[in-house]
Protein backbone atom coordinates (compact mmCIF):
# COMPACT_ATOMS: atom_id res chain seq x y z
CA UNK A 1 0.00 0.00 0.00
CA UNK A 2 1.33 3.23 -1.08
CA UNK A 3 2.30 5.99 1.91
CA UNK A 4 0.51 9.58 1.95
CA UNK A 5 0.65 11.83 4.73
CA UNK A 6 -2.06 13.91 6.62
CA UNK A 7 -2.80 15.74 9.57
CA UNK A 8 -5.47 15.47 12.54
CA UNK A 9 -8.46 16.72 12.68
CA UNK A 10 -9.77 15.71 15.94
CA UNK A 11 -8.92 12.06 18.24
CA UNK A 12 -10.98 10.40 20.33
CA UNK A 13 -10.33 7.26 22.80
CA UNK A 14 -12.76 5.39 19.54
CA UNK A 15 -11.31 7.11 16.28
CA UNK A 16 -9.78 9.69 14.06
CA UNK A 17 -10.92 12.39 12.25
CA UNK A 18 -8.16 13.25 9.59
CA UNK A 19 -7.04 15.45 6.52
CA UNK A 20 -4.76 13.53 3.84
CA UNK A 21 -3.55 13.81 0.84
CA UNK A 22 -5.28 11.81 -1.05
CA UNK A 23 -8.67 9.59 -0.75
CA UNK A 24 -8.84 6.05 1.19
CA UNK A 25 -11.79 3.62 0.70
CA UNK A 26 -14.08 2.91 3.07
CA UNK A 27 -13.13 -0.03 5.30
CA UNK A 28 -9.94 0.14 4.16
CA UNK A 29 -6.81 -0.74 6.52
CA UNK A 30 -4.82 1.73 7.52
CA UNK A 31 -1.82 1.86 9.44
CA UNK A 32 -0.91 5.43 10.77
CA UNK A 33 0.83 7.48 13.91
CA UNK A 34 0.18 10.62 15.84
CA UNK A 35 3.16 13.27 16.59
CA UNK A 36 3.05 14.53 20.00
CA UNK A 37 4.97 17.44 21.02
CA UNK A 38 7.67 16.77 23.51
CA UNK A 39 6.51 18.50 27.14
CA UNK A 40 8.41 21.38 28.19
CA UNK A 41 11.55 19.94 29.66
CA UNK A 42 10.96 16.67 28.38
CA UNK A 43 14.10 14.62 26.17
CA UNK A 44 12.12 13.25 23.84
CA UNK A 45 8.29 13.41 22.26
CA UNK A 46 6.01 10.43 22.00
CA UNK A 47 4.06 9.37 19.11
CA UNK A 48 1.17 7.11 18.94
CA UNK A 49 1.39 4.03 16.41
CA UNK A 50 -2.21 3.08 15.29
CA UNK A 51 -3.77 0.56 13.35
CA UNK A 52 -7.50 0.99 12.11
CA UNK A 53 -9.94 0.92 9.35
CA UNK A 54 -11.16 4.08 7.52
CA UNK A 55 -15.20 4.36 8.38
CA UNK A 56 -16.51 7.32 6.57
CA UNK A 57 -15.36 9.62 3.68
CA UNK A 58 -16.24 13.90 4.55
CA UNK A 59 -15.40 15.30 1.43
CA UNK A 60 -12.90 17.32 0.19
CA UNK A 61 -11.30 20.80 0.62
CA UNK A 62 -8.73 23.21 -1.09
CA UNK A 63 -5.79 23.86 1.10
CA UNK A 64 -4.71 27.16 -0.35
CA UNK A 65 -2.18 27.71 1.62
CA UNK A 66 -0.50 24.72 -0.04
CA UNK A 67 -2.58 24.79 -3.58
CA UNK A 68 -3.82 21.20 -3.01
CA UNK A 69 -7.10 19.30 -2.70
CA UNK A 70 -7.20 17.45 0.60
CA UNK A 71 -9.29 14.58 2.03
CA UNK A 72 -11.35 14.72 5.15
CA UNK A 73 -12.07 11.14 6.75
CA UNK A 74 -12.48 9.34 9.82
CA UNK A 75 -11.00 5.80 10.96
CA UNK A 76 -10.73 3.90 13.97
CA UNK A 77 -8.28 2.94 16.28
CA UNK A 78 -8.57 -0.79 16.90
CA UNK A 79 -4.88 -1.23 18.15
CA UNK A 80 -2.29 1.17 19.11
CA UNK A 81 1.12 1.87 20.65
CA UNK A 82 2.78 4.82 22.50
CA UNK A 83 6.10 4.68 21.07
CA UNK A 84 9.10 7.37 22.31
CA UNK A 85 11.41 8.91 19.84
């Protein structure tokens, strides 16, 4: 499966609301992770490692900031993992 990259919309303890690059299928598997600032004083940040399955296409917007189309849609989080960098 081909990478893309996004950025979040909103997280919940169930799910994901997202923007990306491009357009995934509904009930499609996707593998993805969360950045998390480091805290203040902190050595290193923590990201969270999800796996999940994409549950409903939102439509899509111009980003004209960067000239593109992006893709609003929300997945799941059926496992995950805290992982420090």
């Amino acid at each position: 499966m081909p990478g893309g990259s996004g950025e979040t919309v909103n997280v919940s303890s169930g799910g994901v609301l997202f923007a990306a690059d491009r357009r995934l299928e509904i009930g499609e598997t996707i593998e993805y992770t969360i950045a998390f600032p480091a805290r203040p004083g902190a050595p290193e940040s923590t990201d969270l490692h999800c796996l999940g399955k994409v549950l409903r296409y939102e439509g899509a917007i111009a980003n004209t900031e960067r000239d593109v189309k992006v893709y609003i849609m929300a997945a799941t989080i059926e496992r995950h993992e805290f992982v420090r960098s």
